[in-house]
C-alpha atoms as a PDB file:
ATOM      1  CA  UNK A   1      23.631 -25.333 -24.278  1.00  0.00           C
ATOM      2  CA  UNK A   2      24.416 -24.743 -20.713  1.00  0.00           C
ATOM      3  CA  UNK A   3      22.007 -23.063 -19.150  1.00  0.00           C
ATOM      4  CA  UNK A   4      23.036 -23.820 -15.515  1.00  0.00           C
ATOM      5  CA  UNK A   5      23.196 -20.892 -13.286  1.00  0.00           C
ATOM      6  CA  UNK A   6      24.531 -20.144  -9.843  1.00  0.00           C
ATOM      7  CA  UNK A   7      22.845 -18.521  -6.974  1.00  0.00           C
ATOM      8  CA  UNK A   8      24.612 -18.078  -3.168  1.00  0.00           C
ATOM      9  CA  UNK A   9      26.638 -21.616  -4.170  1.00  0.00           C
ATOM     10  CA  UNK A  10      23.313 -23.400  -5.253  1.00  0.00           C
ATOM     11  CA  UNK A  11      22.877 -24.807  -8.481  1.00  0.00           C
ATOM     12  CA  UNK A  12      19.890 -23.901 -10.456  1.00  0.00           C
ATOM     13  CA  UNK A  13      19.122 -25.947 -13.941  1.00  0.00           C
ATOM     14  CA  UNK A  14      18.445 -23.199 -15.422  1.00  0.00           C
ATOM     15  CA  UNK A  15      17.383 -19.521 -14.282  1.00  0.00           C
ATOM     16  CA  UNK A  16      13.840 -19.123 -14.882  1.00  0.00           C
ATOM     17  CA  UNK A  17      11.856 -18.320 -11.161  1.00  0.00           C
ATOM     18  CA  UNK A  18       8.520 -18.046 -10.630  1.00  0.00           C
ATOM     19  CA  UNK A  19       8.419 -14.842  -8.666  1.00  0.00           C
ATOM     20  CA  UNK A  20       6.428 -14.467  -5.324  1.00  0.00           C
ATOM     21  CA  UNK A  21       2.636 -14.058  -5.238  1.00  0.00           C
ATOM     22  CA  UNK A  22       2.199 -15.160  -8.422  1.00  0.00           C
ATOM     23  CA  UNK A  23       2.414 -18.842  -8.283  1.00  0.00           C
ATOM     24  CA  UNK A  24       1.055 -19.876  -4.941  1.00  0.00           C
ATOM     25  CA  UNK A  25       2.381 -22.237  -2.650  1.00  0.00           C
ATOM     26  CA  UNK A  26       4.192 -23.779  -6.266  1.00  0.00           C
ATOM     27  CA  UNK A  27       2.118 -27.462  -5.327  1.00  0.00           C
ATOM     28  CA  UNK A  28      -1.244 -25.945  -7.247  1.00  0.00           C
ATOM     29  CA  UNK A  29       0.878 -25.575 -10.373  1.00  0.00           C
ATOM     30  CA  UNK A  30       1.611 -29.465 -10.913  1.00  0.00           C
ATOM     31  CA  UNK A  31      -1.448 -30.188 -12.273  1.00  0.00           C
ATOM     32  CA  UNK A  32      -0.818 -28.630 -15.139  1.00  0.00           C
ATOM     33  CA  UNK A  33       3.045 -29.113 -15.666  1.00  0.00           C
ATOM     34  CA  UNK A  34       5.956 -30.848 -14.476  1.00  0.00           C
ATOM     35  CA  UNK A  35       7.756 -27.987 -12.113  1.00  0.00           C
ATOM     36  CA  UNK A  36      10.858 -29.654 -11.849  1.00  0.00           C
ATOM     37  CA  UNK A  37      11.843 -27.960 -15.112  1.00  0.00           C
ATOM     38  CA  UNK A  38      11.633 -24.873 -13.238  1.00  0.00           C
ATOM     39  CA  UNK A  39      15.486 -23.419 -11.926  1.00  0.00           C
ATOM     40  CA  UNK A  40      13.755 -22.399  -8.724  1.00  0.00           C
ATOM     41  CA  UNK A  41      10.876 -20.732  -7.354  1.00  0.00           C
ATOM     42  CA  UNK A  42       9.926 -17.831  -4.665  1.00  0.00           C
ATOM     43  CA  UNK A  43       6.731 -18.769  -2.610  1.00  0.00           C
ATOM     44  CA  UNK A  44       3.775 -16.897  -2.028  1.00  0.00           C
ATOM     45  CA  UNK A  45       4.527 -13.795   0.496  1.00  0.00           C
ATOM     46  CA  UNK A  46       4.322 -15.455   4.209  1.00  0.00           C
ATOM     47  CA  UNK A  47       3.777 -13.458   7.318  1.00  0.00           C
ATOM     48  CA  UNK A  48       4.011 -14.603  10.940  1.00  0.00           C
ATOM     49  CA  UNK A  49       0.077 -14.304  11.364  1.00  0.00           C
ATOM     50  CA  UNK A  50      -2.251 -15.470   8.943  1.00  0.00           C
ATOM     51  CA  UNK A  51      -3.773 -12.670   7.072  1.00  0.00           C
ATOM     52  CA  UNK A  52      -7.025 -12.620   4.835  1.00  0.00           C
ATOM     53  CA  UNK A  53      -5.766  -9.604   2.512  1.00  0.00           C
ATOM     54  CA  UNK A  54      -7.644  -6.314   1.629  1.00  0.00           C
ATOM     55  CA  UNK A  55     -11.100  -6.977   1.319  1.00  0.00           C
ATOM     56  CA  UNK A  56     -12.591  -7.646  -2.914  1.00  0.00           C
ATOM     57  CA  UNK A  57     -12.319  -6.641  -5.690  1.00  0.00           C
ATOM     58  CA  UNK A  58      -8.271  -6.642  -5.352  1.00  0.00           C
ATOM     59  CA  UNK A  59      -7.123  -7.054  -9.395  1.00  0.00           C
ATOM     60  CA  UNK A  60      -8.210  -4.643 -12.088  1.00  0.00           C
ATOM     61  CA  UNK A  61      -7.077  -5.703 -15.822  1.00  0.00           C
ATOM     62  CA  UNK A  62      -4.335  -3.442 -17.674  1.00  0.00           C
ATOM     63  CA  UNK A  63      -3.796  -3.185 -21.525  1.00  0.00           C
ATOM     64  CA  UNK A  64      -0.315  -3.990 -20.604  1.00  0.00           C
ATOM     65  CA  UNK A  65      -0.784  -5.657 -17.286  1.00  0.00           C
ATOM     66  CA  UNK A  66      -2.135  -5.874 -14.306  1.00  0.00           C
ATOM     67  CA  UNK A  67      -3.180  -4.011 -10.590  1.00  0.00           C
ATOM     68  CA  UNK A  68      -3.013  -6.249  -7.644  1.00  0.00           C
ATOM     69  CA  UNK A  69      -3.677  -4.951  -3.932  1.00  0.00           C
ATOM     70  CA  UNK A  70      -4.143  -8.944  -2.320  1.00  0.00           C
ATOM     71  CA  UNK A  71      -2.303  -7.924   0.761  1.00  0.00           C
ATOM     72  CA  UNK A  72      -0.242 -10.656   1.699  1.00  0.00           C
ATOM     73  CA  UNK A  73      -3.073 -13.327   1.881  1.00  0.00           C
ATOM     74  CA  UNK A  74      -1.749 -16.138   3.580  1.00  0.00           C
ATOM     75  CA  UNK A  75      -1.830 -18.618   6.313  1.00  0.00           C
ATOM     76  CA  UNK A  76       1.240 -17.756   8.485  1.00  0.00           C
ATOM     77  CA  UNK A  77       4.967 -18.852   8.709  1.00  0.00           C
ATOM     78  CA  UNK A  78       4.153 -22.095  10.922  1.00  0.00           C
ATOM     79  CA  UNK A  79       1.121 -23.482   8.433  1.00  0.00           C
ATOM     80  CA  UNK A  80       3.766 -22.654   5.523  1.00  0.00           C
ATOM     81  CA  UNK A  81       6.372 -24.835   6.838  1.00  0.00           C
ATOM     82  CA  UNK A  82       4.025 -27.412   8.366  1.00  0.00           C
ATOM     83  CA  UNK A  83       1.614 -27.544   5.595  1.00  0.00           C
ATOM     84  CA  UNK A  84       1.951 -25.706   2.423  1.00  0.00           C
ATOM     85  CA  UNK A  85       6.506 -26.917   1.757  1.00  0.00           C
ATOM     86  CA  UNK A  86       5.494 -30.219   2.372  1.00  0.00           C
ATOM     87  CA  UNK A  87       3.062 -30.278  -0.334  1.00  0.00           C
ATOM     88  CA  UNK A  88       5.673 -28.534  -2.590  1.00  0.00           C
ATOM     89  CA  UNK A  89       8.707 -30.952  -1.928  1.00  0.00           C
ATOM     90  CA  UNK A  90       6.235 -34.009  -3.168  1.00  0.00           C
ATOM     91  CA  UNK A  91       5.779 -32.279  -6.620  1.00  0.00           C
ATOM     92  CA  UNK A  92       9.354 -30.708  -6.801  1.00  0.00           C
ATOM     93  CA  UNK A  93      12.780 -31.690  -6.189  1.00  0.00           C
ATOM     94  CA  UNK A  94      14.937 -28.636  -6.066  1.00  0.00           C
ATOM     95  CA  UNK A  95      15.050 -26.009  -2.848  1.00  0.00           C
ATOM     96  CA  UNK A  96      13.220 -23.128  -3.016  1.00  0.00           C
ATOM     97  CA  UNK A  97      13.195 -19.157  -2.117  1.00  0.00           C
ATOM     98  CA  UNK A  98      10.684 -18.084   0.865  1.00  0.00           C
ATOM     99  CA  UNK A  99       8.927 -14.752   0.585  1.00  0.00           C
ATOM    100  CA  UNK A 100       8.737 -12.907   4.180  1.00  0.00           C
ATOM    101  CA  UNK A 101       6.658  -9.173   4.859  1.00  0.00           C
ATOM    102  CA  UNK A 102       5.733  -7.906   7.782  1.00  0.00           C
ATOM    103  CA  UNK A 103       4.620  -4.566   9.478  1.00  0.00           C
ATOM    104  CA  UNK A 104       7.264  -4.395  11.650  1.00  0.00           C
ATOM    105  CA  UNK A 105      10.918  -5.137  12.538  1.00  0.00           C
ATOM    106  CA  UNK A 106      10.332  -7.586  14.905  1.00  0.00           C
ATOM    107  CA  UNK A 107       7.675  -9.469  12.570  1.00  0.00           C
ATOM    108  CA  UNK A 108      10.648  -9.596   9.623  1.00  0.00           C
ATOM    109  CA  UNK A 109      13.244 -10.913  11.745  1.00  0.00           C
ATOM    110  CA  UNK A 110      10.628 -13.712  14.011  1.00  0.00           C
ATOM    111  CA  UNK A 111       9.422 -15.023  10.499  1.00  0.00           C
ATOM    112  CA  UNK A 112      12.587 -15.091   8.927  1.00  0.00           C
ATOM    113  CA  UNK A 113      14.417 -17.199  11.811  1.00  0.00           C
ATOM    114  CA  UNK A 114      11.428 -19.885  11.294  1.00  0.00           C
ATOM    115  CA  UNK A 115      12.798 -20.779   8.014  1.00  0.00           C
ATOM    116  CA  UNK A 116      16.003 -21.198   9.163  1.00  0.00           C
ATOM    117  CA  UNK A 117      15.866 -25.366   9.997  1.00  0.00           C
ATOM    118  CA  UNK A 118      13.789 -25.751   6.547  1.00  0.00           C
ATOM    119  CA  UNK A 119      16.163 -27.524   4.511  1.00  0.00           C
ATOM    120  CA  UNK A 120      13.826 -26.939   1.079  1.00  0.00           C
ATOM    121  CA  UNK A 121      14.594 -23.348   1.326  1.00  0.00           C
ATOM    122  CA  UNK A 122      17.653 -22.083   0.432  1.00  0.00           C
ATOM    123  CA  UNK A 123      17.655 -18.218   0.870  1.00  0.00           C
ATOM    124  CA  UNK A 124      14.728 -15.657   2.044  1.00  0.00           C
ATOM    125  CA  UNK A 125      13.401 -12.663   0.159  1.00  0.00           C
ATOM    126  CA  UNK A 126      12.444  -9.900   1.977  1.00  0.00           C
ATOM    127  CA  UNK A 127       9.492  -7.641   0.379  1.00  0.00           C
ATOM    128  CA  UNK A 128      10.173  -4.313   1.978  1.00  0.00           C
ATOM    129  CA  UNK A 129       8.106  -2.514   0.127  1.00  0.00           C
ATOM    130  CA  UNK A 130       4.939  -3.645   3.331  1.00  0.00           C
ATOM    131  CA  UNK A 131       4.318  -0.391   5.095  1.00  0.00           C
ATOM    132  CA  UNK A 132       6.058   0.132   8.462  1.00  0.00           C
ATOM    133  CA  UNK A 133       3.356   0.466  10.747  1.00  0.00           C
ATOM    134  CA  UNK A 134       6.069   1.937  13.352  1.00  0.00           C
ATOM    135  CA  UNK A 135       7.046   4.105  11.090  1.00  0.00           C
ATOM    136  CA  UNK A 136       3.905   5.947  10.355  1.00  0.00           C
ATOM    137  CA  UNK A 137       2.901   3.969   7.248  1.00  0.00           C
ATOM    138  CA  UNK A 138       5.832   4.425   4.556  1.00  0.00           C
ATOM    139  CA  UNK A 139       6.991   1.330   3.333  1.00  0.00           C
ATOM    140  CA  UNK A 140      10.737   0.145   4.531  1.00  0.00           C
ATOM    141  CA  UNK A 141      11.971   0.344   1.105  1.00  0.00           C
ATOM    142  CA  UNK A 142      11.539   3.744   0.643  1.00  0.00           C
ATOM    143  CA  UNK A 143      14.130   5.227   2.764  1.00  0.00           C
ATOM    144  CA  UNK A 144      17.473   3.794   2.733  1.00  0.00           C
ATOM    145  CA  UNK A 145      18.494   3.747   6.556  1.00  0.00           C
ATOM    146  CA  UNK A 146      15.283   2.059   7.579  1.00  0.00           C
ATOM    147  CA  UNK A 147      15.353  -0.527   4.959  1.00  0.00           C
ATOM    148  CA  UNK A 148      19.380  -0.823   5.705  1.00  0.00           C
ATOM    149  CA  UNK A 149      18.761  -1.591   9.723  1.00  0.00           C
ATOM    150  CA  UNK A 150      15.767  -3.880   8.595  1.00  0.00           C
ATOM    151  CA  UNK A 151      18.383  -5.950   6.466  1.00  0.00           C
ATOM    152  CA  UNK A 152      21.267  -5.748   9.601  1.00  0.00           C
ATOM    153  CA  UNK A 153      18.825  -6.841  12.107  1.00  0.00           C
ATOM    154  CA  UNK A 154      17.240  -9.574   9.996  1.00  0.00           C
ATOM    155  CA  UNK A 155      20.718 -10.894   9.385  1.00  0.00           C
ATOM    156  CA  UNK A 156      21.498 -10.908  13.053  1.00  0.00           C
ATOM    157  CA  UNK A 157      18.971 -13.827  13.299  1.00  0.00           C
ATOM    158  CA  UNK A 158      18.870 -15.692   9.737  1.00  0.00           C
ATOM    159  CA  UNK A 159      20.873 -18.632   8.296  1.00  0.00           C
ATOM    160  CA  UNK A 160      19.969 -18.294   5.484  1.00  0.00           C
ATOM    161  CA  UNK A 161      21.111 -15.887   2.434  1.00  0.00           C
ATOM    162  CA  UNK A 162      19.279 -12.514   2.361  1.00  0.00           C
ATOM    163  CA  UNK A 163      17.721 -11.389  -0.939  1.00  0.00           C
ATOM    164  CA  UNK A 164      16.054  -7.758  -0.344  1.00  0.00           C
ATOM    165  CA  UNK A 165      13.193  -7.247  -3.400  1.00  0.00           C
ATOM    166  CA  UNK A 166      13.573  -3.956  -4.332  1.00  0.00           C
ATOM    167  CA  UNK A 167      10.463  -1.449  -4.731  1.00  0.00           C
ATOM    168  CA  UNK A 168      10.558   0.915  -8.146  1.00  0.00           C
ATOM    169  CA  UNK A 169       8.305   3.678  -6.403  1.00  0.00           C
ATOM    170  CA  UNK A 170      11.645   5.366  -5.299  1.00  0.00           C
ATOM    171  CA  UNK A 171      13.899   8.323  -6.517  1.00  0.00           C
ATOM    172  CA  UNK A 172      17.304   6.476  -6.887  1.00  0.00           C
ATOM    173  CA  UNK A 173      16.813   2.498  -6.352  1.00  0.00           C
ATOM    174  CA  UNK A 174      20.615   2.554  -6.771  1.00  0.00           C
ATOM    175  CA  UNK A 175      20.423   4.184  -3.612  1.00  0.00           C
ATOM    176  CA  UNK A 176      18.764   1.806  -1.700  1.00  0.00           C
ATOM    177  CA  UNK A 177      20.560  -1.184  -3.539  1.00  0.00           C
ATOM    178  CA  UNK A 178      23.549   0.172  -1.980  1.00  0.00           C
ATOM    179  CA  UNK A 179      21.587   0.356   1.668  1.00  0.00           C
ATOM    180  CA  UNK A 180      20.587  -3.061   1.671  1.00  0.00           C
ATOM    181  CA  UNK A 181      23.863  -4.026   0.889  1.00  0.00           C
ATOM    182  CA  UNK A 182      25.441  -2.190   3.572  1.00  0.00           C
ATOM    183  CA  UNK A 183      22.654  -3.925   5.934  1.00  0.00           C
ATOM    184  CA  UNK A 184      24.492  -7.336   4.685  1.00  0.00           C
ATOM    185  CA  UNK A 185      22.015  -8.554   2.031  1.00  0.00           C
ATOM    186  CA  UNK A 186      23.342 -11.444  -0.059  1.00  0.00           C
ATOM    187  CA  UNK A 187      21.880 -10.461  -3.246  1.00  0.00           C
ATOM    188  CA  UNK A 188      18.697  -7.754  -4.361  1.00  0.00           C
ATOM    189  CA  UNK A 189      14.984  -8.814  -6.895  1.00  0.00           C
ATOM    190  CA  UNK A 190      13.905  -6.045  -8.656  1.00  0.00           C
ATOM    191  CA  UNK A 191      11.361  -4.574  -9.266  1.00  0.00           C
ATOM    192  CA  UNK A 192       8.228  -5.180  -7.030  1.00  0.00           C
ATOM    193  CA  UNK A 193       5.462  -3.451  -8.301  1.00  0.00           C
ATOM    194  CA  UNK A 194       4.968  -0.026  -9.545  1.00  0.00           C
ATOM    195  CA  UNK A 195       1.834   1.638  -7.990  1.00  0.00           C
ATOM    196  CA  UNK A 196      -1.065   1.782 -10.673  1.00  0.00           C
ATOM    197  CA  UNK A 197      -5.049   2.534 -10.479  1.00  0.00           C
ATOM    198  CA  UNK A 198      -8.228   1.458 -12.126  1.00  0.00           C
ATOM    199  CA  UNK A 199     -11.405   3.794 -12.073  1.00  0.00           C
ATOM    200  CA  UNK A 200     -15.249   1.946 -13.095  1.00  0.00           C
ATOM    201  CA  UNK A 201     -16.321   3.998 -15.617  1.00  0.00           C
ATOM    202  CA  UNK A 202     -20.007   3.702 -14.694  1.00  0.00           C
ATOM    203  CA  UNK A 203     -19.761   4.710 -11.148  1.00  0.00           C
ATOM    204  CA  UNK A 204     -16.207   6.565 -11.296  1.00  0.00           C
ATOM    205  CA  UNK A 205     -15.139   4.599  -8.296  1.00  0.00           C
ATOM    206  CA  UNK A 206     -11.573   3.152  -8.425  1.00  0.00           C
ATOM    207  CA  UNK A 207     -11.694  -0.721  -8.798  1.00  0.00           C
ATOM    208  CA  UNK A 208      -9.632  -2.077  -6.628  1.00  0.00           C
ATOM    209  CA  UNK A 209     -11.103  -1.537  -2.796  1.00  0.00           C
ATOM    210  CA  UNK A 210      -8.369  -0.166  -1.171  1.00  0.00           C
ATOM    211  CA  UNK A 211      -7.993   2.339  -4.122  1.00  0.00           C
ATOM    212  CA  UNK A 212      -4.684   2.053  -5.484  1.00  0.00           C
ATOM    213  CA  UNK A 213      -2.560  -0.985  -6.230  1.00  0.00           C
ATOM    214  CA  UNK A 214       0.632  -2.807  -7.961  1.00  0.00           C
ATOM    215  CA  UNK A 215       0.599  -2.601 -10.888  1.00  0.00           C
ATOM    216  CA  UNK A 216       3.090  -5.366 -13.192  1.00  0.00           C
ATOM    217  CA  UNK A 217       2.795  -7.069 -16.619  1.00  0.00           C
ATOM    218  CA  UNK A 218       4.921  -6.442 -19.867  1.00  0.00           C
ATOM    219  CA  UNK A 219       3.991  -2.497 -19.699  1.00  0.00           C
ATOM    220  CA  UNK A 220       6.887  -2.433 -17.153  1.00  0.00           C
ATOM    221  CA  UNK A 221       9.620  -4.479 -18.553  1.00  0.00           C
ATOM    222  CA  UNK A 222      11.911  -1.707 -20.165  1.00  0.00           C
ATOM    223  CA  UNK A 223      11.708   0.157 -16.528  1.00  0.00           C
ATOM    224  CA  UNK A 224      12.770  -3.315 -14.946  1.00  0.00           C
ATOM    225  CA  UNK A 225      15.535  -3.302 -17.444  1.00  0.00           C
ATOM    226  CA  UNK A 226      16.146  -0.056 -17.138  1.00  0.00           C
ATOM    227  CA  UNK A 227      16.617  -0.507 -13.359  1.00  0.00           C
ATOM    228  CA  UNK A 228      18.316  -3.389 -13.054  1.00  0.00           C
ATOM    229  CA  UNK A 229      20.846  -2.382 -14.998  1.00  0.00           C
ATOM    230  CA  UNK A 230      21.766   1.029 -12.637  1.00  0.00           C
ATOM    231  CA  UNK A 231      22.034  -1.955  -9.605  1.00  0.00           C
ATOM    232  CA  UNK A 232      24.384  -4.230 -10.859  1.00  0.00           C
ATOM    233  CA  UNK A 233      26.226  -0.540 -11.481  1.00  0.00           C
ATOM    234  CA  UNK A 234      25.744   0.117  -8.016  1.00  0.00           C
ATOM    235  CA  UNK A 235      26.128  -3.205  -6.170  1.00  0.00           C
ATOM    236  CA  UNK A 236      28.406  -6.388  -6.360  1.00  0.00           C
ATOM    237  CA  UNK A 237      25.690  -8.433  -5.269  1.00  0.00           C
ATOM    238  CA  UNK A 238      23.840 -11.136  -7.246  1.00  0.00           C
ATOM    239  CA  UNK A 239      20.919  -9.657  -8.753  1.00  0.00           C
ATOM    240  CA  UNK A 240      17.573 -11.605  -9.734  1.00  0.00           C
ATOM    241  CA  UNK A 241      15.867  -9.897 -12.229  1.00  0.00           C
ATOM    242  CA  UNK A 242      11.874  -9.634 -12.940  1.00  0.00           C
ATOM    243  CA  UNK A 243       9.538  -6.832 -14.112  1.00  0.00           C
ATOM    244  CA  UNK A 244       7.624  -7.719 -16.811  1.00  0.00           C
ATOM    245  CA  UNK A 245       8.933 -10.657 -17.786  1.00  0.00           C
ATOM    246  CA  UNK A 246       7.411 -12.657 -20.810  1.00  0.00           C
ATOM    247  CA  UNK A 247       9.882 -14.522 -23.199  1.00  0.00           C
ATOM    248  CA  UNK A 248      12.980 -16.561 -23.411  1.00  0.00           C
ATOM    249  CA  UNK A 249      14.460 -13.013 -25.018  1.00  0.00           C
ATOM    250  CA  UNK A 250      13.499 -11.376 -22.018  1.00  0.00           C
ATOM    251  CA  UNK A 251      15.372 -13.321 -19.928  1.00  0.00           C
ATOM    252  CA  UNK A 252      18.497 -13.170 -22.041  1.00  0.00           C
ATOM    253  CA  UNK A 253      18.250  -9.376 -22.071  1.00  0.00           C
ATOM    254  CA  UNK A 254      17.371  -9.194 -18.354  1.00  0.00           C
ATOM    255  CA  UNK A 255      20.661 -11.435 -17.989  1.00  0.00           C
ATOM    256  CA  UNK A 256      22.749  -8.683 -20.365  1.00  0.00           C
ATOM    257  CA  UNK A 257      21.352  -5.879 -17.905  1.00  0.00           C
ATOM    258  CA  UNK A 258      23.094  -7.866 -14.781  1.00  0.00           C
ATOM    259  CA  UNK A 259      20.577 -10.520 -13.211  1.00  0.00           C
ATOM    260  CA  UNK A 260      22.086 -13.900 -12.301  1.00  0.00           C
ATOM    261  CA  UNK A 261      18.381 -15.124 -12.700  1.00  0.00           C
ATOM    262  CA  UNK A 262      15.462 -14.248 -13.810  1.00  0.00           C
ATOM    263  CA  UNK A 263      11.417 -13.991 -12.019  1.00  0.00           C
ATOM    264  CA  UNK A 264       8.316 -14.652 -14.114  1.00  0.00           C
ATOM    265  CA  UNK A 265       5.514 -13.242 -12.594  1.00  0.00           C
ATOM    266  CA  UNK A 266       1.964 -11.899 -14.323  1.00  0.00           C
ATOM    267  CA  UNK A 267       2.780 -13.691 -17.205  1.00  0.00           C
ATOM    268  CA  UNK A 268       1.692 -16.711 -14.738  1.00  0.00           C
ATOM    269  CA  UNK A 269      -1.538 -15.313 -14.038  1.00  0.00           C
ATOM    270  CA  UNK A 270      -1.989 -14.605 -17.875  1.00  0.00           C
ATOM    271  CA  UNK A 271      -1.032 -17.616 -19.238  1.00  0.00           C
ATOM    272  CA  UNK A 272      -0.364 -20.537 -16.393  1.00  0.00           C
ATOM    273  CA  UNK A 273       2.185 -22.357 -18.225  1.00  0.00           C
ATOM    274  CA  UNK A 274       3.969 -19.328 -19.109  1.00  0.00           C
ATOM    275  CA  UNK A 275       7.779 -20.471 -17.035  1.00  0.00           C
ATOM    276  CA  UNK A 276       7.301 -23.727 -18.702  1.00  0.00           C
ATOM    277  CA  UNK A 277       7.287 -22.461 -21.841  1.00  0.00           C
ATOM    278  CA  UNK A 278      10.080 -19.877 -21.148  1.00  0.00           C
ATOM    279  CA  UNK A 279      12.309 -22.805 -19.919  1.00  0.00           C
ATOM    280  CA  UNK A 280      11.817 -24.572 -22.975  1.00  0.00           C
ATOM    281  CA  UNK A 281      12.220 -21.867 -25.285  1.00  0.00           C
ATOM    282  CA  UNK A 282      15.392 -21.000 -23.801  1.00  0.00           C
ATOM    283  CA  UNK A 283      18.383 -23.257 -25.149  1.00  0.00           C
ATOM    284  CA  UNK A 284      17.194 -22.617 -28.380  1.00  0.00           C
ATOM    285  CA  UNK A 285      17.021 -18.915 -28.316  1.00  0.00           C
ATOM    286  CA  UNK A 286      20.693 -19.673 -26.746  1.00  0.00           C
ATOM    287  CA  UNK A 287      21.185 -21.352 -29.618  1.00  0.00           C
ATOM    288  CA  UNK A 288      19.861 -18.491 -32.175  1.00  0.00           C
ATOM    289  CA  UNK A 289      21.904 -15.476 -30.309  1.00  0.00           C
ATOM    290  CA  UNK A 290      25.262 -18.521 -30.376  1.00  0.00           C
ATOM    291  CA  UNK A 291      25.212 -18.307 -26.524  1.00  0.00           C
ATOM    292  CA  UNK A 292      27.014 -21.795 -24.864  1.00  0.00           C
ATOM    293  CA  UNK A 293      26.860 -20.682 -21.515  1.00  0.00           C
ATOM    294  CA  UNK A 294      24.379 -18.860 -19.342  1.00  0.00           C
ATOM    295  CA  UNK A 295      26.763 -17.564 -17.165  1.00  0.00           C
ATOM    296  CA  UNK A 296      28.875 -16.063 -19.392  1.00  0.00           C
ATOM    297  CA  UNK A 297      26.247 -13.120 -20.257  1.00  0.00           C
ATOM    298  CA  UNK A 298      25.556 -11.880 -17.126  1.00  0.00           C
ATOM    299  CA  UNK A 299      26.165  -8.021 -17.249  1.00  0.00           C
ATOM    300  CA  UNK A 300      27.297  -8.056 -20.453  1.00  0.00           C
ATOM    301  CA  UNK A 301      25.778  -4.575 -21.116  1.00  0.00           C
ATOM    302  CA  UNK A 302      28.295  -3.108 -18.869  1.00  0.00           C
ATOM    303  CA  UNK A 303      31.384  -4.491 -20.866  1.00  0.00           C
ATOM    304  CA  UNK A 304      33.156  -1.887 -22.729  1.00  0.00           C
END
């Protein structure tokens, strides 16, 4: 079974992902499993300060999932790449996909061009769904010309591929697929979290401090599907799939919808070998729906 997959000209073993704030810095993860089974992996979100996050509690429990509000915790683009890679590139071979918010236009495009001499990254995902301070507070992935000039100006500045991650709390994501695009991204993720809330029921307070949150886990998975599969309409860009994510099946189906690869995200905070297991379930669920290659499937949905 080939389950070899290609992404912007690099080779991935296979395309299972750990997606971004939901596996660290990657390094942490080695004590419990070998990560070089992994295809690839997108590292924790990294700003161009350090930032604490929004103050605790910051993750409420789900039936089907999870909230989060961390708020890009993290120690800042130059302890990253000083610090944090070099940890990773002792416990794992393959490159890697850097995570970059910011606040502002300027923040994007200073953090972005500080990955650009790191040879264990291989492309940058841009979470646009921050808020824009500048902007009075809506997040640049919620309107399609300031999320397009965040993508044109960011690629003014990067050497590296472009992937924009794509925010669900929108009326037509196709929409802002296609704005990104025109901006010059090099492929989309989809979908960041939708927005969820938690109440205590003994003091009727919400949960999470800051009120509301994302929310993610398998409760979302048909609307990632659902999604991703009006993008790859819309777009002729690689698309990396996640939402929900939980199974070897998923990823197949995820494939079908249009994603080159695939992201596993809560599922990692549920059950910490949960990629591992994916990666290993996945020739022989190849196997069981007689698929030989990977590749192959991608967007079959769409074919008539």
């Amino acid at each position: 079974m080939n389950t070899k997959v290609k992404l912007f000209g690099h080779e991935l073993k296979n395309p299972i992902i750990p997606a971004s704030g939901t596996f660290g810095f990657g390094y942490e993860f080695a004590k419990l499993y070998d990560l070089n089974i992994l295809g690839s992996m997108s590292l924790k979100g990294t700003t161009l300060e350090p930032r604490y996050g929004n103050p605790l509690p910051r993750i409420a429990e789900c039936p089907a999932g999870l909230i989060n509000a961390i708020g890009l915790q993290n120690p800042g683009v130059d302890k990253v790449l000083s610090e944090e890679i070099p940890k990773l590139d002792k416990v794992y071979s393959d490159k890697v996909i850097a995570n970059v918010g910011g606040h502002s236009v300027s923040e994007y495009v200073e953090t972005v061009a500080k990955f650009n001499e790191c040879e264990k990254v291989f492309a940058v995902e841009l979470n646009i769904s921050c808020p824009n301070v500048k902007g009075g507070g809506m997040a640049f992935g919620t309107d399609p010309k300031i999320a397009e000039n965040l993508v044109k100006e960011v690629k003014k500045h990067s050497l590296k591929p472009i992937i924009v991650k794509l925010s669900p709390n929108v009326t037509d994501i196709a929409e802002i697929a296609k704005a990104v695009c025109g901006g010059g991204a090099d492929g989309v993720s989809l979908i960041n979290t939708l927005v969820g809330m938690r109440f205590d029921l003994r003091t009727g307070r919400p949960i999470i401090s800051v009120g509301s949150g994302g929310y993610s886990g398998v409760g979302v998975y048909p609307v990632a599907l659902r999604m991703v599969y009006q993008v790859y309409k819309a777009v002729s860009v690689p698309i990396i799939g996640m939402g929900g994510v939980s199974s070897a099946y998923d990823v197949i189906e995820m494939m079908y919808a249009g994603a080159t690869a695939v992201m596993v995200g809560s599922q990692n905070l549920i059950e910490p070998l949960a990629s591992k297991h994916i990666a290993e379930q996945l020739p022989r669920v190849m196997e069981e729906l007689k698929i030989n290659r990977l590749e192959d499937i991608i967007g079959r949905a769409h074919n008539e």
